[in-house]
C-alpha atoms as a PDB file:
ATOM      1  CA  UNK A   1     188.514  49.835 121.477  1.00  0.00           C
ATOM      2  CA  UNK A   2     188.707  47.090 123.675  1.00  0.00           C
ATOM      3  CA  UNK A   3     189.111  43.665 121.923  1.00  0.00           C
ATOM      4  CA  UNK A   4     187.878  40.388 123.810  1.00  0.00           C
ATOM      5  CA  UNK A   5     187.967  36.580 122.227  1.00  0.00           C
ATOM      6  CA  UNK A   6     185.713  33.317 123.300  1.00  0.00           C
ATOM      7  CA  UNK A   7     186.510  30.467 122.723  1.00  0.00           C
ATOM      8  CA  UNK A   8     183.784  27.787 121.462  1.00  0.00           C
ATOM      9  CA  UNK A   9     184.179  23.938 121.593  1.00  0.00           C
ATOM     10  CA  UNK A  10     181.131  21.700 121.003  1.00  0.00           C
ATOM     11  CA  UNK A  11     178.961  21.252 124.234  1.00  0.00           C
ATOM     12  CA  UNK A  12     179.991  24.651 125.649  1.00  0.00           C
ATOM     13  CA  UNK A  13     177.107  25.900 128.254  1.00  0.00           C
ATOM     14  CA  UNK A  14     174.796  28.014 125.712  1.00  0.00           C
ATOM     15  CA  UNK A  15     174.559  31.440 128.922  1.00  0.00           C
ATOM     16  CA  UNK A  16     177.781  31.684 129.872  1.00  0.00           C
ATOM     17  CA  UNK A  17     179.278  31.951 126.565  1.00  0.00           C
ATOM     18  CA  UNK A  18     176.303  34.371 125.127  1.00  0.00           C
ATOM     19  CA  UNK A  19     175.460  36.368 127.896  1.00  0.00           C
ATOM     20  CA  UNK A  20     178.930  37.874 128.189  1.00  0.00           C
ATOM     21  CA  UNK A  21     179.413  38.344 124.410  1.00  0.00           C
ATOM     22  CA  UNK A  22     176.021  40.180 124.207  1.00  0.00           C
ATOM     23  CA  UNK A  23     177.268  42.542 127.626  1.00  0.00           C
ATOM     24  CA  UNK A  24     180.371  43.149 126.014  1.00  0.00           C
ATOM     25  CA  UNK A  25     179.426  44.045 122.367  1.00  0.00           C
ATOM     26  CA  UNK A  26     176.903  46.617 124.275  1.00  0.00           C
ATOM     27  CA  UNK A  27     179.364  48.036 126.019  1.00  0.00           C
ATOM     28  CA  UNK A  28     181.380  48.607 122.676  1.00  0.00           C
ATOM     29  CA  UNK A  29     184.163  45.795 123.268  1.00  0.00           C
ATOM     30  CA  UNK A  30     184.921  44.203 119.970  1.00  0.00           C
ATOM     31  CA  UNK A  31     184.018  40.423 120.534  1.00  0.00           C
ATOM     32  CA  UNK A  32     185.373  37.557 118.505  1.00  0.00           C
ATOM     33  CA  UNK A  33     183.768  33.904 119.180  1.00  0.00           C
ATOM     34  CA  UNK A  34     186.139  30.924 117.999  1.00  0.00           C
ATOM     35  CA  UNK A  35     185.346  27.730 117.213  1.00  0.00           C
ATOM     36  CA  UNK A  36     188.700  25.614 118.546  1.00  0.00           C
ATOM     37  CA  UNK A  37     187.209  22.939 116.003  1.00  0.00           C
ATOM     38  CA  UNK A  38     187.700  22.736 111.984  1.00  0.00           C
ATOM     39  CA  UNK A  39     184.166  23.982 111.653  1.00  0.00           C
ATOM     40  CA  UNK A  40     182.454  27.828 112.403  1.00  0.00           C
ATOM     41  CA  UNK A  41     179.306  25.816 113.151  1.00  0.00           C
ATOM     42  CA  UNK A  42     179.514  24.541 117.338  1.00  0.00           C
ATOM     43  CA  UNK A  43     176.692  22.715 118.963  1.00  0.00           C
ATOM     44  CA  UNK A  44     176.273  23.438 122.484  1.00  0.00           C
ATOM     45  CA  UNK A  45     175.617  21.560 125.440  1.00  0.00           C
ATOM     46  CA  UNK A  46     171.733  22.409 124.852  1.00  0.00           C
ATOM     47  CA  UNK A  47     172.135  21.732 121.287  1.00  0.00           C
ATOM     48  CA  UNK A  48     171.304  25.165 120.325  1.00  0.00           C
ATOM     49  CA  UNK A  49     173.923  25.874 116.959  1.00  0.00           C
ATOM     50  CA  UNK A  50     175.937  28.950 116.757  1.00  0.00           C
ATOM     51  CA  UNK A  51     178.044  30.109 114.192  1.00  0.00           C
ATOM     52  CA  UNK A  52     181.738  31.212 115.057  1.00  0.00           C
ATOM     53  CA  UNK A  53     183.288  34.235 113.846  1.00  0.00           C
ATOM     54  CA  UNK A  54     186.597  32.726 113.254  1.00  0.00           C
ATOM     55  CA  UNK A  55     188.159  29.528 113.250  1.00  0.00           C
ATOM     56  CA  UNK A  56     191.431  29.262 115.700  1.00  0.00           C
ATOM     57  CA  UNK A  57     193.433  27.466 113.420  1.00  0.00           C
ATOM     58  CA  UNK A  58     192.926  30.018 110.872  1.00  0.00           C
ATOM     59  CA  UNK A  59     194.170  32.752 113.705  1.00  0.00           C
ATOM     60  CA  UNK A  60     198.467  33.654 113.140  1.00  0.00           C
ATOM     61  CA  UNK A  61     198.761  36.165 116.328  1.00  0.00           C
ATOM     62  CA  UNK A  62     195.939  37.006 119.080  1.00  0.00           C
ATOM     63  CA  UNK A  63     198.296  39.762 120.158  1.00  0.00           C
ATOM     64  CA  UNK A  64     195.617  42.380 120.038  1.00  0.00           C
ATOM     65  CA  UNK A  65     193.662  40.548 122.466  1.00  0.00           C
ATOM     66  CA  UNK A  66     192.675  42.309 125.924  1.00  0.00           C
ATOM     67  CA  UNK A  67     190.923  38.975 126.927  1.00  0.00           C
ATOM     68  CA  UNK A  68     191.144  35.706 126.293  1.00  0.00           C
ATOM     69  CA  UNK A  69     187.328  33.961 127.771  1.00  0.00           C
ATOM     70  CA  UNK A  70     186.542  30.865 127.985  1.00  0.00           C
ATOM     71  CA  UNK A  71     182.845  29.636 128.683  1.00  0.00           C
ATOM     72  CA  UNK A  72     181.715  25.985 130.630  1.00  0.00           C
ATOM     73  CA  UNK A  73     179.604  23.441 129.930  1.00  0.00           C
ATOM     74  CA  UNK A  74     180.368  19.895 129.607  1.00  0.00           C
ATOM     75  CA  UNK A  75     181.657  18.459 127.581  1.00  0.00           C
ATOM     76  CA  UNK A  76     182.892  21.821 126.164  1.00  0.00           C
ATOM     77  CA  UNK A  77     184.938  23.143 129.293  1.00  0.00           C
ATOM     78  CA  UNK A  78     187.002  19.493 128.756  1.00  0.00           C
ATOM     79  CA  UNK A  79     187.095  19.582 125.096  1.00  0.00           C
ATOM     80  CA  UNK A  80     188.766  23.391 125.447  1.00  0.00           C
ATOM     81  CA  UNK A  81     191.248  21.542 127.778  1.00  0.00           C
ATOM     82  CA  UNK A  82     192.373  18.824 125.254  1.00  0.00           C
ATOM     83  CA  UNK A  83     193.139  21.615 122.201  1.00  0.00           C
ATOM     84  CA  UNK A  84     196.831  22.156 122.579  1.00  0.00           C
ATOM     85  CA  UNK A  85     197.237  25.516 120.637  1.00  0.00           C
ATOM     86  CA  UNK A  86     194.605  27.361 123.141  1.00  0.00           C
ATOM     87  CA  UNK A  87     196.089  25.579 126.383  1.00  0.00           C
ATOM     88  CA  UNK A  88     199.805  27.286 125.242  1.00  0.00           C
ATOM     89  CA  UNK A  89     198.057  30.448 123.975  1.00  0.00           C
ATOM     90  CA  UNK A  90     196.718  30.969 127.713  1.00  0.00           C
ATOM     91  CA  UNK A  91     199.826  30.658 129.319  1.00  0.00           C
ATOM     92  CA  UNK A  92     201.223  33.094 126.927  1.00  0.00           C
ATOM     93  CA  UNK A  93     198.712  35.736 127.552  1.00  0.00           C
ATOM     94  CA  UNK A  94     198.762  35.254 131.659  1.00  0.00           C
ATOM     95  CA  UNK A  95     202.703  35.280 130.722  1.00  0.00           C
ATOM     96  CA  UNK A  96     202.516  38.849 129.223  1.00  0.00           C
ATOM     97  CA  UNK A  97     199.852  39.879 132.308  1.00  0.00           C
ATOM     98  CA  UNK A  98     197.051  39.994 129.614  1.00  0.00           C
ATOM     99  CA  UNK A  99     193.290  38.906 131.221  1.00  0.00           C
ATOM    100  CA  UNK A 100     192.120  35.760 130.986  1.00  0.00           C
ATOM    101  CA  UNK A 101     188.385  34.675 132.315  1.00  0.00           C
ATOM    102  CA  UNK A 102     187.063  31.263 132.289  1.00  0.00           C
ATOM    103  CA  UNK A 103     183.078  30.120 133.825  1.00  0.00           C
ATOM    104  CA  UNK A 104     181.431  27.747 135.411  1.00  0.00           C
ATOM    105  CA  UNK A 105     183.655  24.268 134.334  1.00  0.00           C
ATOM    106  CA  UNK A 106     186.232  26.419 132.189  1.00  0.00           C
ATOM    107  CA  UNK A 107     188.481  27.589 135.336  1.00  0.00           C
ATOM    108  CA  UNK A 108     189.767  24.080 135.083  1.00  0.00           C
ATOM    109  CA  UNK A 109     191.491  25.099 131.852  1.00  0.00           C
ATOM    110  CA  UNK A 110     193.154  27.313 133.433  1.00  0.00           C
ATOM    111  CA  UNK A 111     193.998  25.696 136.554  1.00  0.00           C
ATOM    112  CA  UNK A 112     195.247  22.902 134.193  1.00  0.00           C
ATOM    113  CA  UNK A 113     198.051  25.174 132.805  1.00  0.00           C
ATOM    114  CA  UNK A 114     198.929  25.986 135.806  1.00  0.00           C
ATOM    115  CA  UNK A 115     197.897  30.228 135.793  1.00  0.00           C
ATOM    116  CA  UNK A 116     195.539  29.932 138.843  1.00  0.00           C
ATOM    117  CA  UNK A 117     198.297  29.339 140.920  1.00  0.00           C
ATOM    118  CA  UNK A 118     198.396  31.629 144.125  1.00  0.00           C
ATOM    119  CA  UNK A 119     195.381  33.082 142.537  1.00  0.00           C
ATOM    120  CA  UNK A 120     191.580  33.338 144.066  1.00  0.00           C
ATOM    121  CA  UNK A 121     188.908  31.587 141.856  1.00  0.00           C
ATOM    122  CA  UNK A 122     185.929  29.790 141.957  1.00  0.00           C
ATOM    123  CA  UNK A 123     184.294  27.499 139.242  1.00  0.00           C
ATOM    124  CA  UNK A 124     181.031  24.892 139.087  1.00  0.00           C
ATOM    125  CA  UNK A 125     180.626  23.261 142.478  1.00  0.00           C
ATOM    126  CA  UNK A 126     182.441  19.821 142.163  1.00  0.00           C
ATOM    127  CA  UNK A 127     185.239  21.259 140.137  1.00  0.00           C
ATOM    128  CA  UNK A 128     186.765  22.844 142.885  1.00  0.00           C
ATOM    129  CA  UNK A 129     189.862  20.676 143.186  1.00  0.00           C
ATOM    130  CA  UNK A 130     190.814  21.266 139.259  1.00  0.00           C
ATOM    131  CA  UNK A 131     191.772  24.835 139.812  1.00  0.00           C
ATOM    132  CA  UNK A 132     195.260  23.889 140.773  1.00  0.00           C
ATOM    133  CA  UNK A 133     197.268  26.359 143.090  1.00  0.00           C
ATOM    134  CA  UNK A 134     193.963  28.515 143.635  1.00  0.00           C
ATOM    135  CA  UNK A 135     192.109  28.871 146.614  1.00  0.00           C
ATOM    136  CA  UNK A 136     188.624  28.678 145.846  1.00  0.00           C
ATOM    137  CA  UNK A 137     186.289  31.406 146.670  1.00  0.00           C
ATOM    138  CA  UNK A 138     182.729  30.017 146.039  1.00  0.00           C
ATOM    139  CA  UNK A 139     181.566  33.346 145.162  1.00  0.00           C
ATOM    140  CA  UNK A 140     179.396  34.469 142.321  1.00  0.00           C
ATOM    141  CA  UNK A 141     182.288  35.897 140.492  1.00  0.00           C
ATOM    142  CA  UNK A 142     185.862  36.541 141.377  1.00  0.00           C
ATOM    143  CA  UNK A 143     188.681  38.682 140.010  1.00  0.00           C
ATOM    144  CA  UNK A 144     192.021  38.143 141.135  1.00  0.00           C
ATOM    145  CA  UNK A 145     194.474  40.347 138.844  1.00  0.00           C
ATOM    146  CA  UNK A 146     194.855  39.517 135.515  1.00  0.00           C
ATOM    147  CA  UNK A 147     192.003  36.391 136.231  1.00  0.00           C
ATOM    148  CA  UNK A 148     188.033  36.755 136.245  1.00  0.00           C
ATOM    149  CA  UNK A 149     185.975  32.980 136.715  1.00  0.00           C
ATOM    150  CA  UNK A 150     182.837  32.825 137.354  1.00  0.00           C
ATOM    151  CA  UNK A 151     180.434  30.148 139.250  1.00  0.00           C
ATOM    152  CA  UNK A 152     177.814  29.190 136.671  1.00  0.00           C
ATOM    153  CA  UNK A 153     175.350  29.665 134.240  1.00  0.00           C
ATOM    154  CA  UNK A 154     173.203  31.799 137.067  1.00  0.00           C
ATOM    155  CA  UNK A 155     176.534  33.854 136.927  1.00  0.00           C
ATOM    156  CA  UNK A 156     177.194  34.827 133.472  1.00  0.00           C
ATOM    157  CA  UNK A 157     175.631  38.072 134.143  1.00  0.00           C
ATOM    158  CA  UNK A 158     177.803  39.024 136.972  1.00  0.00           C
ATOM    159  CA  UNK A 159     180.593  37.969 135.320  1.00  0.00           C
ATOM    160  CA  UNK A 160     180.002  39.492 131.975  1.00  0.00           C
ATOM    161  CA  UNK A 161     179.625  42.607 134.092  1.00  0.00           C
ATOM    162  CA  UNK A 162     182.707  42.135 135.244  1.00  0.00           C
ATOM    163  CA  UNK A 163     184.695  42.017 132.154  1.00  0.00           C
ATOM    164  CA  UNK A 164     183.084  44.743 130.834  1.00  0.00           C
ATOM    165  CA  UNK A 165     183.749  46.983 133.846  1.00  0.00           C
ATOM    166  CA  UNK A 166     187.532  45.846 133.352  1.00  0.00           C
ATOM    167  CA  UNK A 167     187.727  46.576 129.471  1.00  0.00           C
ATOM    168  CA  UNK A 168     185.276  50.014 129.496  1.00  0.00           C
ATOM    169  CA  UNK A 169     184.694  51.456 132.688  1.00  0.00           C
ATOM    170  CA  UNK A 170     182.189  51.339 135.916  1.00  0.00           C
ATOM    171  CA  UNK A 171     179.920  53.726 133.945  1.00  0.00           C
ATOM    172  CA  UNK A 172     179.848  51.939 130.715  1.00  0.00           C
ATOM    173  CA  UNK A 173     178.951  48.733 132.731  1.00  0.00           C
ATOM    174  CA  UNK A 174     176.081  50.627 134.511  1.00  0.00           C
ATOM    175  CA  UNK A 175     175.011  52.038 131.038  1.00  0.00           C
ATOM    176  CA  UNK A 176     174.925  48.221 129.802  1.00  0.00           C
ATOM    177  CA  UNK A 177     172.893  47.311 132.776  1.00  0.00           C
ATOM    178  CA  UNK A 178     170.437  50.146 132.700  1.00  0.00           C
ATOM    179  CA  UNK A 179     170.079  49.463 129.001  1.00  0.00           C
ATOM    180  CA  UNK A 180     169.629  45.505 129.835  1.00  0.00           C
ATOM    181  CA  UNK A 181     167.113  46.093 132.757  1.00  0.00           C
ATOM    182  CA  UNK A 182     169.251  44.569 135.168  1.00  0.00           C
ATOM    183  CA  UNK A 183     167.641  46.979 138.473  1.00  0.00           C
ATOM    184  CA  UNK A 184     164.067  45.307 137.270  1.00  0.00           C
ATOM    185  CA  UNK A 185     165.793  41.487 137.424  1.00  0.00           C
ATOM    186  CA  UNK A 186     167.074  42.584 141.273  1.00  0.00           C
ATOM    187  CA  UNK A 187     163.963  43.574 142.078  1.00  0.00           C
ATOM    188  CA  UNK A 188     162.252  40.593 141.279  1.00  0.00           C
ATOM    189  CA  UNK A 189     164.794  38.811 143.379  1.00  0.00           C
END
């Protein structure tokens, strides 16, 4: 089984870091949310309250990971940014060609420790020119190798998707979406 972690900092963006845990624990991905604080409780930027599974300090390897995801929101995207123990333990996971994926604000991160470079991305409009060494795509949702970001909260779907496509298969992801209704949402649209 497929094992995916997000990371939670108070004032993530309440969609993007739900929507794709929700996808992915349909699609049978084991999902671990982690609070990069000293507390399992995080606020986010909506000030809706979740409850972490784990706590990253209290984390020794994250070898088992598949992916490493990292939601947006402000001021969440920034306060993932400032925790130095996450920051090094994405460069060592784009190091060993593990996935990373990062939403919305969070592509920053990782265009901060320098893993976006020569890689396609695209982030929140206005945050284009923090994904250092990427050439932004503006699109919905963009995979470039080991690297999935996603737009914005409108996105979290599509990029959810994504990731779950990459972990499972095409036909788990189109199970997932039958399941979720997703052909009566396009419709509507």
């Amino acid at each position: 089984m497929a094992k995916a972690y997000e990371f939670l900092a108070n004032g993530f963006e309440d969609i993007e870091a739900l929507a794709p845990v929700d996808i992915l624990r349909r699609g049978g991905v084991e999902v671990k949310t982690v609070s990069i604080s000293d507390s399992l409780m995080v606020e986010s930027a909506n000030g809706v309250t979740v409850k972490a599974d784990l706590l990253f300090d209290e984390i020794d390897d994250f070898s088992d990971a598949d992916i490493l995801m990292l939601p947006g929101g402000m001021p969440g995207a920034a306060n993932l940014n400032l925790h130095e123990g996450l920051r090094k333990l994405l460069v060592e996971q784009n190091e060993k060609g593990k996935r990373l994926g990062a939403i919305c604000a969070a592509p920053m991160v990782l265009g901060s420790v320098g893993v976006l470079k020569e890689k396609r991305a695209t982030c929140y409009p206005g945050f284009e020119k923090r994904l250092t060494g990427a050439e932004h795509t503006g699109e919905l949702c963009t995979i470039d190798g080991n690297i999935t970001t996603g737009k914005g909260p409108a996105a979290a779907f599509i990029y959810g998707f994504a990731i779950l496509e990459q972990l499972t298969s095409a036909a788990t992801a189109q199970e997932v979406k039958d399941g979720m209704l997703v052909s009566e949402l396009i419709k509507l649209h």
